[in-house]
N, C-alpha and C. Protein backbone atom coordinates (compact mmCIF):
# COMPACT_ATOMS: atom_id res chain seq x y z
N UNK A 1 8.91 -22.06 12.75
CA UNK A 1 8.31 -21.04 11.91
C UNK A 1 8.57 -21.40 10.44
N UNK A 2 7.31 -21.41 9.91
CA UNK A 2 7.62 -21.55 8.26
C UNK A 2 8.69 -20.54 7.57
N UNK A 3 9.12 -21.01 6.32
CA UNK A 3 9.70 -20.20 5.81
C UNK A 3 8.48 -18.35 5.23
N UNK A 4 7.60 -18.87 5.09
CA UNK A 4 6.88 -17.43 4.28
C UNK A 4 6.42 -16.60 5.08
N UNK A 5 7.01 -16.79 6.51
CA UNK A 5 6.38 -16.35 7.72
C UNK A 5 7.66 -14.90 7.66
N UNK A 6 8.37 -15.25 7.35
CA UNK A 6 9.57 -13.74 6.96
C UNK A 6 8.80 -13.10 5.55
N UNK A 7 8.47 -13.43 4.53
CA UNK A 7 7.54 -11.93 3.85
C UNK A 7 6.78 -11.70 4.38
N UNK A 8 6.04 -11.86 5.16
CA UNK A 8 4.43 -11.69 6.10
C UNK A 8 5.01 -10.30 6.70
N UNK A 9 6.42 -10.86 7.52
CA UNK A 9 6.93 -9.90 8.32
C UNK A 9 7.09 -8.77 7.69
N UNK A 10 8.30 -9.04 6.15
CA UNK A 10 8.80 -7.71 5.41
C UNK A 10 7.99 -7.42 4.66
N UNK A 11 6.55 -7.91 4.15
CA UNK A 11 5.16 -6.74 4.06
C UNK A 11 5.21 -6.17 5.24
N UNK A 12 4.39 -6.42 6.42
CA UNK A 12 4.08 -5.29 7.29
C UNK A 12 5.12 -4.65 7.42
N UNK A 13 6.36 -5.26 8.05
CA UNK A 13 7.73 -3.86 8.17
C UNK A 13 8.07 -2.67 6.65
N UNK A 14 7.81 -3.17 5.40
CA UNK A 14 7.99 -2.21 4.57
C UNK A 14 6.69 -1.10 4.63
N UNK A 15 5.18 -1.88 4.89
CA UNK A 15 4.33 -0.83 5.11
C UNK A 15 4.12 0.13 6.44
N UNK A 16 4.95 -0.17 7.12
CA UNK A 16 4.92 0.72 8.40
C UNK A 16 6.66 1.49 8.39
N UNK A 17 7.09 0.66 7.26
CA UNK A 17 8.37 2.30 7.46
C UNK A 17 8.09 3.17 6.10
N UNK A 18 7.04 2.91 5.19
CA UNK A 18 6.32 4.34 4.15
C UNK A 18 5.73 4.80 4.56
N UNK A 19 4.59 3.94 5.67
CA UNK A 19 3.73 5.53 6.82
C UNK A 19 4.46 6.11 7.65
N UNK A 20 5.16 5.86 7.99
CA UNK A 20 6.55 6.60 8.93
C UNK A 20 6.97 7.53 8.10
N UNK A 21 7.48 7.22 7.21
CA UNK A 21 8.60 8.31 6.29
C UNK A 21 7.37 9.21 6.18
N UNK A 22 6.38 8.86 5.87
CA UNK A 22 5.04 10.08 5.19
C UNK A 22 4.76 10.52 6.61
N UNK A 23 4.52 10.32 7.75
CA UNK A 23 4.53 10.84 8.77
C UNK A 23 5.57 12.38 8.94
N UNK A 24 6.71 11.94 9.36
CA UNK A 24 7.71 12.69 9.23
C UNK A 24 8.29 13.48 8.12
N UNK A 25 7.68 13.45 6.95
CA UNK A 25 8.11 14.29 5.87
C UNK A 25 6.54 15.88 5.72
N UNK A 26 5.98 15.02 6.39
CA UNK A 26 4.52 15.76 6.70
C UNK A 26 4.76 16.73 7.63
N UNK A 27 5.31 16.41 8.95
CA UNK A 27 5.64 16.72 9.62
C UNK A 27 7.31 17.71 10.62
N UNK A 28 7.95 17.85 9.36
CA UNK A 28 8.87 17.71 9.74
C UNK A 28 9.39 19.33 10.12
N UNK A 29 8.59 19.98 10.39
CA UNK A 29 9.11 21.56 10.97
C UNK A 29 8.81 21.26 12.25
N UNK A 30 7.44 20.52 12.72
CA UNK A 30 6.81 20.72 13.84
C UNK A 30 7.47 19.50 14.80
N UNK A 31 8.21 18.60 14.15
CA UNK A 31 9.15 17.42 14.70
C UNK A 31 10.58 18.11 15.08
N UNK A 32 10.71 19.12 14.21
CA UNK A 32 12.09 19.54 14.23
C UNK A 32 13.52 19.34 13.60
N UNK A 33 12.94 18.30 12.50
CA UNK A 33 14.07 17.59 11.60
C UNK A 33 14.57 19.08 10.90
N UNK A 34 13.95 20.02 10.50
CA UNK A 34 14.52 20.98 9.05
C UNK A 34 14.08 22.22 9.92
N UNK A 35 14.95 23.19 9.57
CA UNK A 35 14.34 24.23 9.62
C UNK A 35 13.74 25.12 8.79
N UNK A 36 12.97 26.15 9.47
CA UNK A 36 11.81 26.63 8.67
C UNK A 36 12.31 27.40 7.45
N UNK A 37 13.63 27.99 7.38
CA UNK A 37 13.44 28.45 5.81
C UNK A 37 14.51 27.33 5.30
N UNK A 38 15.07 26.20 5.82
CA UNK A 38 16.27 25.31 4.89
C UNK A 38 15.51 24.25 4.18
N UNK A 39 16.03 24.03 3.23
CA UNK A 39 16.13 22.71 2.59
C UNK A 39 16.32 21.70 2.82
N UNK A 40 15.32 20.32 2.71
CA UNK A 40 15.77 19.50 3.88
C UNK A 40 15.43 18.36 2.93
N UNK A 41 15.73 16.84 3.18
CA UNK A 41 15.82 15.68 2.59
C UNK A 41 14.15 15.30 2.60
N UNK A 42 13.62 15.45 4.30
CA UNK A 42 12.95 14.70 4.70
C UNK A 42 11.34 15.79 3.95
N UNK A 43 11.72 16.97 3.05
CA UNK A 43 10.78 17.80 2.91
C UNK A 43 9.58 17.11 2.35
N UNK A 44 8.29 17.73 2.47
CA UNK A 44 7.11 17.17 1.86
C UNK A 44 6.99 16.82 0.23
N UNK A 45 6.52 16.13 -0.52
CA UNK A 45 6.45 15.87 -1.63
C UNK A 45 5.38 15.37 -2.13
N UNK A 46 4.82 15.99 -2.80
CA UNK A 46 3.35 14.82 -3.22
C UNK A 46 2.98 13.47 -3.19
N UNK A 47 3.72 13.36 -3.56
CA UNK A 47 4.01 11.48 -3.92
C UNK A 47 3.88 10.93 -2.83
N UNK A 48 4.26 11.78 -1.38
CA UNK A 48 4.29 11.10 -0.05
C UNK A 48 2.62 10.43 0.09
N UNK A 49 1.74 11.37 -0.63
CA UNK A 49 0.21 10.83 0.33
C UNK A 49 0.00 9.64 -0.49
N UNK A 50 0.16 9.31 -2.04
CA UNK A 50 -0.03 7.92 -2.88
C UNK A 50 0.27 7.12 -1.83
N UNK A 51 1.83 6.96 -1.66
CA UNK A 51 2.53 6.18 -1.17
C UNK A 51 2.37 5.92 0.42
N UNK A 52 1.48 7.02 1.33
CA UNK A 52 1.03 6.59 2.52
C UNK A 52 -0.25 6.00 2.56
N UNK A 53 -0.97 6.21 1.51
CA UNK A 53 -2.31 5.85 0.83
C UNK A 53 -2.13 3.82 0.68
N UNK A 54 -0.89 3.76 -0.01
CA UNK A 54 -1.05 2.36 -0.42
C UNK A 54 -0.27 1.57 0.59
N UNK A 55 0.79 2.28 1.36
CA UNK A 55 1.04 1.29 2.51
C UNK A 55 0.26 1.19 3.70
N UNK A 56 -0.93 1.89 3.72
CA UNK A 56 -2.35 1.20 4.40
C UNK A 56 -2.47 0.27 4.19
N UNK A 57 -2.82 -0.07 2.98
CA UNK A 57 -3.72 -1.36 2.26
C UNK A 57 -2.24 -2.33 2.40
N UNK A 58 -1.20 -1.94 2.28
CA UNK A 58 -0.36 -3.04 2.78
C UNK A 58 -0.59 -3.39 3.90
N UNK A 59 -0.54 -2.42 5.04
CA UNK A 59 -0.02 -3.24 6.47
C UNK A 59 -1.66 -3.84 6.46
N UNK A 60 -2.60 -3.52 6.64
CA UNK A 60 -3.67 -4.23 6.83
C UNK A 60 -3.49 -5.74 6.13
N UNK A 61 -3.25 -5.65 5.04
CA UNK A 61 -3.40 -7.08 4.26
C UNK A 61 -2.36 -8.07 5.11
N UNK A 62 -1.42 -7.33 5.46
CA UNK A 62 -0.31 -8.17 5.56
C UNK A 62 -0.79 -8.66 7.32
N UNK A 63 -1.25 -7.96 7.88
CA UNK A 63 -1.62 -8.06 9.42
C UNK A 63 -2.67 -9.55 9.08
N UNK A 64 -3.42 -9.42 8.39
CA UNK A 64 -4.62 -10.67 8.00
C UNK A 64 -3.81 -12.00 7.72
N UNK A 65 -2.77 -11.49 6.83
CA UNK A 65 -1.81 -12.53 6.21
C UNK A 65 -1.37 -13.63 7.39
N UNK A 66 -1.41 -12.99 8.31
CA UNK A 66 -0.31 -14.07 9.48
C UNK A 66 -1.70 -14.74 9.55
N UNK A 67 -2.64 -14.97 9.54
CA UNK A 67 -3.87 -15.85 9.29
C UNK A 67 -4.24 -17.09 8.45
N UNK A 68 -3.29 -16.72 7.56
CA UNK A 68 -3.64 -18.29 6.38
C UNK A 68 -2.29 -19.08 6.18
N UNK A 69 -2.86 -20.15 5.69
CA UNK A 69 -1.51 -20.94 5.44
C UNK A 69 -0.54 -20.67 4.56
N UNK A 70 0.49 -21.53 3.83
CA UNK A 70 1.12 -20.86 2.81
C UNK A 70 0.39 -21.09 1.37
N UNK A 71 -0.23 -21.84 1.33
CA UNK A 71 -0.57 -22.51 0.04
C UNK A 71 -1.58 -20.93 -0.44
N UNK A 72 -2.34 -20.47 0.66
CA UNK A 72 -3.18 -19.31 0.37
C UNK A 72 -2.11 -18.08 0.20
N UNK A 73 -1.27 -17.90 0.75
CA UNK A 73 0.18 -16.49 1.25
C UNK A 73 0.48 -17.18 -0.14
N UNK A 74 1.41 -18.10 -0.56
CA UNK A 74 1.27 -17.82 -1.70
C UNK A 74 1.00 -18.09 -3.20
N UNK A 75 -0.02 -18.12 -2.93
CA UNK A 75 -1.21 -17.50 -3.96
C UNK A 75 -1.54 -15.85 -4.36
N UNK A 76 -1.76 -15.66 -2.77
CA UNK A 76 -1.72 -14.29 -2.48
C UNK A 76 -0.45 -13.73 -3.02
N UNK A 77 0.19 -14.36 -3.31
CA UNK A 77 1.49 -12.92 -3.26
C UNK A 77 1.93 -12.40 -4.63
N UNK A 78 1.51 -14.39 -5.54
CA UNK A 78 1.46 -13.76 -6.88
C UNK A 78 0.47 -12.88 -7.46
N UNK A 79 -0.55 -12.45 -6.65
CA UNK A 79 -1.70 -11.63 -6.81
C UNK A 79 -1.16 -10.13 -6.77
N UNK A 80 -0.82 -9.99 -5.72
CA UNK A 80 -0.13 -8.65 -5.16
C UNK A 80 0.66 -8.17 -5.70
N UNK A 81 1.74 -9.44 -6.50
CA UNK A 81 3.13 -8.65 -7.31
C UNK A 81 2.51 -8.20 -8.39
N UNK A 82 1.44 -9.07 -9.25
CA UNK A 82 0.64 -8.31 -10.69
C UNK A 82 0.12 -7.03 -10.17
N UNK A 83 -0.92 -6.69 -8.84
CA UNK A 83 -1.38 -5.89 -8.78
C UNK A 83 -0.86 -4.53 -8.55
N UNK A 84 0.39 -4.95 -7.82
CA UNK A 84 1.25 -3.25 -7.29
C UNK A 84 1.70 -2.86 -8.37
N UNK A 85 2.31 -3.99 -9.43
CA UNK A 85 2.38 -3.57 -10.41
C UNK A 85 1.71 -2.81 -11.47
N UNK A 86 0.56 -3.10 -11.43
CA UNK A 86 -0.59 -2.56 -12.44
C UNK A 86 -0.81 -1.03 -11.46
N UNK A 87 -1.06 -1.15 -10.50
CA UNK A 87 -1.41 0.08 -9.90
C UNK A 87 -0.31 1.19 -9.75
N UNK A 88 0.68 0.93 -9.75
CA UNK A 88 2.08 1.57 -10.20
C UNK A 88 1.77 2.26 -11.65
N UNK A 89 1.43 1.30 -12.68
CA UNK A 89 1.45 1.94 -13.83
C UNK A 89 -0.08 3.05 -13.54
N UNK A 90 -1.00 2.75 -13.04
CA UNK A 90 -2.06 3.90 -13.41
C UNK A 90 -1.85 4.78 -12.71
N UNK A 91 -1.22 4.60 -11.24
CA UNK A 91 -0.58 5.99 -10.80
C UNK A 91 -0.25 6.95 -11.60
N UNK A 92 1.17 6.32 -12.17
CA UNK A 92 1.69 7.04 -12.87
C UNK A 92 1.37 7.96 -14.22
N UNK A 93 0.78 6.73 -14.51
CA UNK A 93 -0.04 7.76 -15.89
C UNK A 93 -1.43 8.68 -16.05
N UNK A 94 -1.61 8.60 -14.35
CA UNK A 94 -3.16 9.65 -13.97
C UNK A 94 -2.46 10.81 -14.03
N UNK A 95 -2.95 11.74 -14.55
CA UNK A 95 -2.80 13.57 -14.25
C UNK A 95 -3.21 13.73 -12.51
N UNK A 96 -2.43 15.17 -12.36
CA UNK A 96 -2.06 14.90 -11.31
C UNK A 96 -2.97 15.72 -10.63
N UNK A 97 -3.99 16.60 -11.68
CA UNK A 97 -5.15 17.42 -11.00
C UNK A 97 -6.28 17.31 -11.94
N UNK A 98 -7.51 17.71 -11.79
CA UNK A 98 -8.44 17.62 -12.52
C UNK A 98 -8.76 18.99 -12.79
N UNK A 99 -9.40 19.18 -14.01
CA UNK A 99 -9.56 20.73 -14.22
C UNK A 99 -11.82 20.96 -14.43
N UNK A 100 -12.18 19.48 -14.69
CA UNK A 100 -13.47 19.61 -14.88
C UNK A 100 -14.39 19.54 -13.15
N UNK A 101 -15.47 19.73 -13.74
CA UNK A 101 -16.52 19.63 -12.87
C UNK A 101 -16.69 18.29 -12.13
N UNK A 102 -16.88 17.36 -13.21
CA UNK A 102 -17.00 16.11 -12.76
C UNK A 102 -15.40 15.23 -12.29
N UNK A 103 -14.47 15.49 -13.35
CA UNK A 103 -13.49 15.57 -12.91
C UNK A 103 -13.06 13.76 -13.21
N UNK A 104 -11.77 14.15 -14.11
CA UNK A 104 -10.99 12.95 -14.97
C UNK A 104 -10.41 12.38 -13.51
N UNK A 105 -10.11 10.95 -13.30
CA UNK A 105 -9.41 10.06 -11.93
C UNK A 105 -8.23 11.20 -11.85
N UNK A 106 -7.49 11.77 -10.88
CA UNK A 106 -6.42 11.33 -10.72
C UNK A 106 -5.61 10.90 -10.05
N UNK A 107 -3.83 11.46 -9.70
CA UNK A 107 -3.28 10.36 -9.18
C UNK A 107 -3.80 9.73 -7.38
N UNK A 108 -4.60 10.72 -6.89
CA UNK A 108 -4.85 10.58 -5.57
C UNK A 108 -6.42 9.42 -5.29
N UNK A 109 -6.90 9.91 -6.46
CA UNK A 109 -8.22 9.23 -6.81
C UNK A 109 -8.08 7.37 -7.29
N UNK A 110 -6.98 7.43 -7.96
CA UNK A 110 -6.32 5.75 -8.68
C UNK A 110 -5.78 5.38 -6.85
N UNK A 111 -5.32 6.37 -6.79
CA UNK A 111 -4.08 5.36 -5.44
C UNK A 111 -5.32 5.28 -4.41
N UNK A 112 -6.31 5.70 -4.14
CA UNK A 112 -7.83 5.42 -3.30
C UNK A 112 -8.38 4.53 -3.67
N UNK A 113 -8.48 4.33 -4.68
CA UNK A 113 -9.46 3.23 -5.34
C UNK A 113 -8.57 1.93 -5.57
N UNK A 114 -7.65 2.11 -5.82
CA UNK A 114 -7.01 1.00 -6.43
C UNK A 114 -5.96 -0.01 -4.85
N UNK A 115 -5.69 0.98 -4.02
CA UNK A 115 -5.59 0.53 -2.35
C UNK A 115 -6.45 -0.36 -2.10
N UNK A 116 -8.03 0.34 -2.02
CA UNK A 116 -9.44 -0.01 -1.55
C UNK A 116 -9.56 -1.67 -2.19
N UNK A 117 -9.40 -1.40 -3.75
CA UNK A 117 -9.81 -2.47 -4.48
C UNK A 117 -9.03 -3.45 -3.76
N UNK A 118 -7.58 -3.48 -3.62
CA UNK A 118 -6.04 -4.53 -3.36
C UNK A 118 -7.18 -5.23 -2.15
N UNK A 119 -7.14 -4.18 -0.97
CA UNK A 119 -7.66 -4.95 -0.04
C UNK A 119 -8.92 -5.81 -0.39
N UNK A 120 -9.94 -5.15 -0.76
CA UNK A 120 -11.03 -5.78 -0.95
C UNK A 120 -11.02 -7.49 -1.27
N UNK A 121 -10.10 -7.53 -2.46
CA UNK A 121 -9.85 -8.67 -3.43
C UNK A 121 -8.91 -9.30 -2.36
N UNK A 122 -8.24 -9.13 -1.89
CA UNK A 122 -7.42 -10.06 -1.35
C UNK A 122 -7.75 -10.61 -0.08
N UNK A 123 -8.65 -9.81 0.52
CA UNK A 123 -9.52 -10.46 1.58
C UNK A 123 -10.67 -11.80 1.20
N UNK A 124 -11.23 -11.21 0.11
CA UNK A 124 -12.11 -12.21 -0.64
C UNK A 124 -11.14 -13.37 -1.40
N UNK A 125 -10.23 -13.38 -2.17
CA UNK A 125 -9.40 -13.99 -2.49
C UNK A 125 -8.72 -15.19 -1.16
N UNK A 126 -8.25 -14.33 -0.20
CA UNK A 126 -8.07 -15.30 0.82
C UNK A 126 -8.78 -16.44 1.91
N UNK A 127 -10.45 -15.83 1.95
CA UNK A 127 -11.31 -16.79 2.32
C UNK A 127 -11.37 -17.53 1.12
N UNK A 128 -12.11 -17.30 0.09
CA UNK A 128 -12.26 -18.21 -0.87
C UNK A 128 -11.22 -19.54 -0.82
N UNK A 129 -9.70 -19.05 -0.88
CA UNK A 129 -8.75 -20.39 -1.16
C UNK A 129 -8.74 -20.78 0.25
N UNK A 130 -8.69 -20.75 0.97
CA UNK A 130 -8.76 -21.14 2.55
C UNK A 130 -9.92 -21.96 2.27
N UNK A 131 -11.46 -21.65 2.38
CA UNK A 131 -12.19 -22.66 2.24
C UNK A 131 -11.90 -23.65 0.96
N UNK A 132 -11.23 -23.45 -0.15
CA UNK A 132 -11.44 -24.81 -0.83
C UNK A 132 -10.16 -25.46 0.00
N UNK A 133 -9.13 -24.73 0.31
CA UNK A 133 -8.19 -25.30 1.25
C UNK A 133 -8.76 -26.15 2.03
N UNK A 134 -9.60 -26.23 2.71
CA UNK A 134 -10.23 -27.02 3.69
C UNK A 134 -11.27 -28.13 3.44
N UNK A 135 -11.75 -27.89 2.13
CA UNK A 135 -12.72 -28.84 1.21
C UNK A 135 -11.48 -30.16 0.98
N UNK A 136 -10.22 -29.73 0.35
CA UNK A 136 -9.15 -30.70 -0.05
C UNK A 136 -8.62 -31.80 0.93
């Protein structure tokens, strides 16, 4: 097993234990973790749906990932570290509701679009270098 064959892994394992946690924090009267009038760790929080929102677009990417070689993985990965990054910052700085008709992005609207986009690009990104990979 190559060496880059362990981030392949700890992408998908980090994106399937943030849909977990958002699972169970969603869930957690009808699971039984908290009770119904206490205070509990695992309680719901907004931030949970961003963050179950974008570890979609992780585990998917990362499921494709065990597909290419390394020279494409990483390529890919310096892609991904600019991008979580950038999408981190517009999260953060979207308002967190809209008050118009048409209605300013916000944070639920960036973390949809900007998921959507990750995958999009990195699917296209990864055929692309794969075939010149194979031209070489």
């Amino acid at each position: 097993m190559q060496k880059t064959y362990w981030w392949r892994f700890v992408g998908l394992f980090l994106g399937l234990i943030v849909l977990g946690w958002g699972y169970i924090s969603i869930n957690v009267y009808e699971i039984g973790i908290c009770e119904v009038a206490g205070d509990c760790f695992f309680k719901y929080h907004k931030y949970i749906d961003y963050l179950m929102q974008a570890s979609l677009s992780l585990i998917f990417t990362s499921a494709v990932l065990f597909f290419v070689n390394d020279f494409v993985f990483k390529k890919w990965l310096k892609f991904a570290i600019a991008w979580i990054t950038l999408a981190t910052i517009f999260i953060i700085f979207a308002p967190t509701s809209s008050t118009q008709i048409v209605g300013n992005p916000t944070k639920e609207s960036v973390s949809i679009w900007m998921g959507s986009l990750f995958v999009i690009i990195s699917i296209i990104q990864m055929i692309v270098l794969s075939k010149n990979q194979k031209k070489i």
